[in-house]
Protein backbone atom coordinates (compact mmCIF):
# COMPACT_ATOMS: atom_id res chain seq x y z
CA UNK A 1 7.59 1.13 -1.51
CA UNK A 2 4.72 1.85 0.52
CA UNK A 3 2.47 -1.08 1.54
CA UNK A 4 -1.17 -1.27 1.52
CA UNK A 5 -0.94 -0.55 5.74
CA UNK A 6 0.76 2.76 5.08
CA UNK A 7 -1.47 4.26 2.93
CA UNK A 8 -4.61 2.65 4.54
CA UNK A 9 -3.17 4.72 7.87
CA UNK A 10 -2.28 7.64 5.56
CA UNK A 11 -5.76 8.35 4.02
CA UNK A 12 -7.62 7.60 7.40
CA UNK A 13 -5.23 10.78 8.79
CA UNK A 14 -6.12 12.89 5.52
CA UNK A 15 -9.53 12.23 5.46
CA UNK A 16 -10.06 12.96 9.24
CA UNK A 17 -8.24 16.58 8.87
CA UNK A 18 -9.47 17.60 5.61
CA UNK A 19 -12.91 15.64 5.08
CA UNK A 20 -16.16 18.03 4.30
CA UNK A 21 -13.89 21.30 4.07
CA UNK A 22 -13.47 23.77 1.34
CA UNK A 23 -10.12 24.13 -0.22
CA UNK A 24 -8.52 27.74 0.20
CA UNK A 25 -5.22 26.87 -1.89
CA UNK A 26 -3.82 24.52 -3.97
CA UNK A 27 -0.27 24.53 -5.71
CA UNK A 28 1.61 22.24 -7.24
CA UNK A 29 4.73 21.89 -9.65
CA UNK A 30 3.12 19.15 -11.62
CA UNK A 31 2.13 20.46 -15.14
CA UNK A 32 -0.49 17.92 -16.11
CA UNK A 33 -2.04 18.70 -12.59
CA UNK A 34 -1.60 22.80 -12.95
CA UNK A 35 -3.32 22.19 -16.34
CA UNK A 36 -6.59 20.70 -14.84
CA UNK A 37 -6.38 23.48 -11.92
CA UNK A 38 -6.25 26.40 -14.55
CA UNK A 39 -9.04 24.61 -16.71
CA UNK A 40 -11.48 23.58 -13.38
CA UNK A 41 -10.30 25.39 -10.80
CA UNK A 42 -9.68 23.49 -7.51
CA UNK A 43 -9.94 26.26 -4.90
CA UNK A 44 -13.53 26.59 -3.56
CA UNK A 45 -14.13 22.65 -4.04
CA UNK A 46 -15.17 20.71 -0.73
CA UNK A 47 -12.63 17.98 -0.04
CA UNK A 48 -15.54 14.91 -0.19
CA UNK A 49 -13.78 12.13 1.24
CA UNK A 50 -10.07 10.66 1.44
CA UNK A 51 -9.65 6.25 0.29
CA UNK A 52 -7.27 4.13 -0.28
CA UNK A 53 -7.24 1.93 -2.86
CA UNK A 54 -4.77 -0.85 -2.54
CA UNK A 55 -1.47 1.12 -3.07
CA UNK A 56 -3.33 4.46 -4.75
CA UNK A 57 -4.95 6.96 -2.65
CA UNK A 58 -7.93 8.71 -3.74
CA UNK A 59 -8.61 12.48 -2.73
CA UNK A 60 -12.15 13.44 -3.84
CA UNK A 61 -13.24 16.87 -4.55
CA UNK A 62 -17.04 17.86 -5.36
CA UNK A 63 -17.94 18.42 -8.58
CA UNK A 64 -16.61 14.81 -9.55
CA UNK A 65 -12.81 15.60 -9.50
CA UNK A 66 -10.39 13.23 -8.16
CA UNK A 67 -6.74 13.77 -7.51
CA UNK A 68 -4.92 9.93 -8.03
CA UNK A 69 -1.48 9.21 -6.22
CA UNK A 70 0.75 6.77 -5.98
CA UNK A 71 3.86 6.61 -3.39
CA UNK A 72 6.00 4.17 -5.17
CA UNK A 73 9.07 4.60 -3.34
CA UNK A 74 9.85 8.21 -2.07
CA UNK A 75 6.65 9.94 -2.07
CA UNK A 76 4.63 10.46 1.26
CA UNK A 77 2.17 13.07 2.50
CA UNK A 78 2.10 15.33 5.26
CA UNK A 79 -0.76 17.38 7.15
CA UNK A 80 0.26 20.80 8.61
CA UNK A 81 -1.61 23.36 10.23
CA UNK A 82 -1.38 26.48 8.86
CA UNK A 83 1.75 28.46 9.07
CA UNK A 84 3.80 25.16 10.95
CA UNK A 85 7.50 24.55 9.36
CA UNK A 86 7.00 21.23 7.53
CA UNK A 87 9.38 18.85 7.65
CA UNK A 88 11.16 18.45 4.51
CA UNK A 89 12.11 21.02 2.23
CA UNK A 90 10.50 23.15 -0.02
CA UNK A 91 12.25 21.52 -3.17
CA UNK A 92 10.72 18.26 -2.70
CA UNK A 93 7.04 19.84 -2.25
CA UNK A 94 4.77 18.56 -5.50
CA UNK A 95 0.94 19.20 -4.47
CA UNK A 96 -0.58 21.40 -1.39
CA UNK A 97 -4.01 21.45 -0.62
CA UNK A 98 -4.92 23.85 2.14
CA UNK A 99 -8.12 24.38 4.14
CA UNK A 100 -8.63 27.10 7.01
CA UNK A 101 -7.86 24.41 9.37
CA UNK A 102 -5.11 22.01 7.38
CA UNK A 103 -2.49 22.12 5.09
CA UNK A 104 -1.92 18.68 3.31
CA UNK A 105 1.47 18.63 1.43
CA UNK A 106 2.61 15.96 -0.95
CA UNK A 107 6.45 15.21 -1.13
CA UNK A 108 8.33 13.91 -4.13
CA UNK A 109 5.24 12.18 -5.12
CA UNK A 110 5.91 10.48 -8.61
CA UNK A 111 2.36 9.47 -9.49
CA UNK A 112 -0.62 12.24 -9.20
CA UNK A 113 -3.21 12.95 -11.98
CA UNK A 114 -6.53 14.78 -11.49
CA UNK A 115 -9.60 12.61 -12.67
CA UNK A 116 -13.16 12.28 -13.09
CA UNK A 117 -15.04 9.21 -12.10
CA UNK A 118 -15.40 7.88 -15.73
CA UNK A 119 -11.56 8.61 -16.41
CA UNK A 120 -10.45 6.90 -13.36
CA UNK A 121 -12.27 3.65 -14.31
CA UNK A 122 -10.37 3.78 -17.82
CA UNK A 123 -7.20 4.39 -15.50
CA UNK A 124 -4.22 1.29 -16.29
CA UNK A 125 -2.95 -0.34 -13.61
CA UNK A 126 -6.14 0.96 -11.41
CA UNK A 127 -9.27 -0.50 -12.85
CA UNK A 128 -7.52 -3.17 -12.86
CA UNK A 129 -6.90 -4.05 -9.02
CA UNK A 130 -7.10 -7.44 -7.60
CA UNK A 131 -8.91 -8.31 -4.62
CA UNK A 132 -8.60 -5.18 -1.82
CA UNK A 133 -7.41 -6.59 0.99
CA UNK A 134 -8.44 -4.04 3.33
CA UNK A 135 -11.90 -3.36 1.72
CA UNK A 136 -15.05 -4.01 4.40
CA UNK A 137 -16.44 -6.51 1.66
CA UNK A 138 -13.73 -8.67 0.74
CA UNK A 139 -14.06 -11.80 -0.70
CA UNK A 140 -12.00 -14.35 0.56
CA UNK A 141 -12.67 -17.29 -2.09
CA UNK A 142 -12.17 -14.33 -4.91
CA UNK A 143 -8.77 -13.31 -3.71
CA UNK A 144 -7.95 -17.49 -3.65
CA UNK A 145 -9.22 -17.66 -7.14
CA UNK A 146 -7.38 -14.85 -8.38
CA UNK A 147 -3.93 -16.04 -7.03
CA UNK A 148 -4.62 -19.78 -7.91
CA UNK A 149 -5.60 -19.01 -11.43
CA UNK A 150 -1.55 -17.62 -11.98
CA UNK A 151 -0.25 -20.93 -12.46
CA UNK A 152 2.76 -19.70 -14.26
CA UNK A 153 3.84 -17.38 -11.36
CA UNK A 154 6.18 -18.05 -8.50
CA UNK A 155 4.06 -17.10 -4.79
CA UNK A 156 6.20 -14.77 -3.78
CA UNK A 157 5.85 -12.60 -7.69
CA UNK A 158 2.23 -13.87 -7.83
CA UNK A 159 1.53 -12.11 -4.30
CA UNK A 160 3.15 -8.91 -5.26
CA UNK A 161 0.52 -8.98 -8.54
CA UNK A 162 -1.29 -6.03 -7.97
CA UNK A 163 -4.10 -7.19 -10.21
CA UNK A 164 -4.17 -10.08 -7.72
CA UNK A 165 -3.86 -9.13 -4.64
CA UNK A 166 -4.16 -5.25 -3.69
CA UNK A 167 -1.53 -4.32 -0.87
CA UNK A 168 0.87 -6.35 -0.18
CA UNK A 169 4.34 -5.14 -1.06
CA UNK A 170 7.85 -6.55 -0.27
CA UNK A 171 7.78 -7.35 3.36
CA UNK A 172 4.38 -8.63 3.47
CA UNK A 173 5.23 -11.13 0.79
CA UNK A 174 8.39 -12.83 2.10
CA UNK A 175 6.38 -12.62 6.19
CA UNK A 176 3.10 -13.95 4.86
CA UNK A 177 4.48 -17.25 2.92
CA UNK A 178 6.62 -17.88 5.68
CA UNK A 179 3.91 -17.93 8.14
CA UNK A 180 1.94 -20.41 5.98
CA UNK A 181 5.35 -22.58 5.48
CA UNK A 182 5.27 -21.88 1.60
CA UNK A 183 8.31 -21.24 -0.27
CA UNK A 184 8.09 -17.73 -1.95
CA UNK A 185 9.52 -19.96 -4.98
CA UNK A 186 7.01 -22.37 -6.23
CA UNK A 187 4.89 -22.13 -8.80
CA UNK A 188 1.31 -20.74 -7.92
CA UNK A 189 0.10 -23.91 -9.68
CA UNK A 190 1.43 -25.94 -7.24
CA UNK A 191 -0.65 -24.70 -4.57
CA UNK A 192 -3.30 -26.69 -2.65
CA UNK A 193 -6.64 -25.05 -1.75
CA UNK A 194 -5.69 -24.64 1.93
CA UNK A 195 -2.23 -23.12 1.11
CA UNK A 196 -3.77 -20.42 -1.38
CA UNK A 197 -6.44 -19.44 1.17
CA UNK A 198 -3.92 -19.75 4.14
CA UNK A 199 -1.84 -16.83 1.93
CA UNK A 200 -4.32 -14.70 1.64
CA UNK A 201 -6.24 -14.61 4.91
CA UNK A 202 -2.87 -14.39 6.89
CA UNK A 203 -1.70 -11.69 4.19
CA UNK A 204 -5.44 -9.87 4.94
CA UNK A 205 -5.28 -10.71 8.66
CA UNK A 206 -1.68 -8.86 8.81
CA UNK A 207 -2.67 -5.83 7.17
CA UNK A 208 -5.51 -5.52 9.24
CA UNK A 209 -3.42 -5.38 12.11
CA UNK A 210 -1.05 -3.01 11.45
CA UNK A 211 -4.20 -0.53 10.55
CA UNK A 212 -6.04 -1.24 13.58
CA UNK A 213 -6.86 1.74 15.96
CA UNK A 214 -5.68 0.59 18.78
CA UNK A 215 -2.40 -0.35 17.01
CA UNK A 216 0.02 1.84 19.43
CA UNK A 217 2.57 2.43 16.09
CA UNK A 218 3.25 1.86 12.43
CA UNK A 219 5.91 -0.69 12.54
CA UNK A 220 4.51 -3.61 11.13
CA UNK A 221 4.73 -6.66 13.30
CA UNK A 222 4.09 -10.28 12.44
CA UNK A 223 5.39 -12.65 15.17
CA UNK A 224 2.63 -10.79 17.57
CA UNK A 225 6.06 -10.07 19.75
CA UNK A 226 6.22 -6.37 21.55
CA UNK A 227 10.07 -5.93 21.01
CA UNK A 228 11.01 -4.18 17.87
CA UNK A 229 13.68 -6.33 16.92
CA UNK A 230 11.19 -9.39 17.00
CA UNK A 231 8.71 -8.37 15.21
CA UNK A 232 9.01 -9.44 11.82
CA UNK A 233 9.74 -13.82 10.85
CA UNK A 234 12.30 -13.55 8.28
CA UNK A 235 12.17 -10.07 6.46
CA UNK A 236 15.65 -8.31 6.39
CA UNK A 237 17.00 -11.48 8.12
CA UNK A 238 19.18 -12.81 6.09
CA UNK A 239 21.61 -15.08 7.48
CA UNK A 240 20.12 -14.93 11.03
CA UNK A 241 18.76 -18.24 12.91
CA UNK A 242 14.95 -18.68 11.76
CA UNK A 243 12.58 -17.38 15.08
CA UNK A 244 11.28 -21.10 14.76
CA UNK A 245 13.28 -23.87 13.68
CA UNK A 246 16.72 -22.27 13.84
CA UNK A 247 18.05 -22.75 10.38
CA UNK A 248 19.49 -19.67 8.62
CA UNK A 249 17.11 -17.26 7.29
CA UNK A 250 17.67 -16.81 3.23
CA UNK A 251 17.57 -14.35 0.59
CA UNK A 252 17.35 -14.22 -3.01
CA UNK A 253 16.63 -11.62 -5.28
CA UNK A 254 13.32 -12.90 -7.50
CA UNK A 255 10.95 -11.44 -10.74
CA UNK A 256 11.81 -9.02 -13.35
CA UNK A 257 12.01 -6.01 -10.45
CA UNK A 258 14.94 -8.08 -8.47
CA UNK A 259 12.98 -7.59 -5.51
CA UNK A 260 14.08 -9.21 -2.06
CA UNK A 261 12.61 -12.79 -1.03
CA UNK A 262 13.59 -13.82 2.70
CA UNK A 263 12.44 -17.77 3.80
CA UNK A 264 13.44 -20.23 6.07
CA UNK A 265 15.03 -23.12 3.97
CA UNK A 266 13.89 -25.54 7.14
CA UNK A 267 10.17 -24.21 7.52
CA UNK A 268 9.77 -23.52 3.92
CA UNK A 269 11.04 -26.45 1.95
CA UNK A 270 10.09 -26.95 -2.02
């Protein structure tokens, strides 16, 4: 699934082609979006801005309408200029919004719904977003509050809490409590001050990285090491000597989704 880093990078490309002009075309195979698009009408809308929003992107048109994605897994989208052979297949095309100057194409997208700014705030799993890690304004001790006050939760499901935290997915998790020597296992409520605010400004510092202009490519790195296969602690690891003490890195499925936890059993101890 998608990070908050990939689609921080992939609405800072969409914006910057399609930003302040007018749609010429827009098809998709979605029903519930065609619906809106016979009802409103999308051609002849100017494409207002492009956000992310923790793990949604946000494609504002004027006239209030907003079209909502979500990548989970599979989906992605792709900018074109007109008339150039895209890269995947026709069959897996779900949304294309065209300009005179750009053609944006969502692929096997399973999330999109048009809405207006008083829907979207009514939107489950959306208004409710945690703390945006990547936002300009955000607050630290909020973010620390949030994930402190899950004292039922293990870190590693507590971090993935989208209501929590907004943006950090699978890799970021296992990377982040390794690098402040927590064990992805514990209970939140077990967590000092200093731990809980180490998570999330090294989970915040991370991201920030990885979205930085001057970033030279999209593989995330974490050990601040150039080569490509040392640039991530413990993720995808398993069974290899920890980059720090030496000891085996670890893996164990964890929460309802049976997602994949890496740690050091060394650096990380209970």
């Amino acid at each position: 699934m998608p990070e908050g880093d990939t689609i921080y990078r992939a609405a800072r490309t969409l914006d910057r082609a399609l930003s302040g002009q007018q749609v010429t075309e827009f098809r998709t195979v979605l029903p519930q979006l065609s619906r809106i698009d016979v009802d409103l009408g999308v051609v002849g809308r100017t494409i207002v801005k492009v956000e992310p929003q923790g793990k949604w992107m946000l494609i504002h048109f004027s006239n209030d309408l907003i079209l909502l994605t979500h990548m989970l897994m599979s989906g992605s989208w792709h900018i074109y200029r007109p008339g150039e052979k895209w890269q995947r297949t026709a069959s897996q095309m779900r949304i294309v919004i065209a300009t005179e100057k750009m053609v944006a194409v969502a692929f096997t997208v399973p999330i999109a719904e048009f809405h207006s700014g008083e829907s979207l705030r009514r939107r489950a799993g959306f208004h409710q977003l945690g703390a945006r890690l990547l936002d300009e304004d955000f607050d630290e001790r909020e973010a620390v509050d949030r994930l402190m006050q899950r004292k039922d939760f293990e870190v590693g499901i507590a971090l993935l809490t989208q209501s929590v935290l907004a943006g950090i997915g699978n890799v970021y998790k296992s990377e982040v409590c390794f690098a402040c020597k927590v064990n992805p296992f514990r209970k939140a409520a077990s967590l000092s001050f200093e731990e809980a605010r180490c998570l999330v400004s090294t989970a915040r510092r991370f991201l920030l990285a990885n979205v930085a202009e001057t970033s030279s490519d999209s593989m995330r790195r974490t050990t601040g090491r150039a080569h490509p296969e040392e640039r991530l602690w413990v993720y995808r690891r398993k069974g290899q000597p920890c980059r720090k003490c030496g000891a085996p890195i670890e893996a164990q499925k964890q929460g309802v989704d049976a997602r994949s936890t890496f740690w050091c059993p060394q650096c990380q101890l209970i």
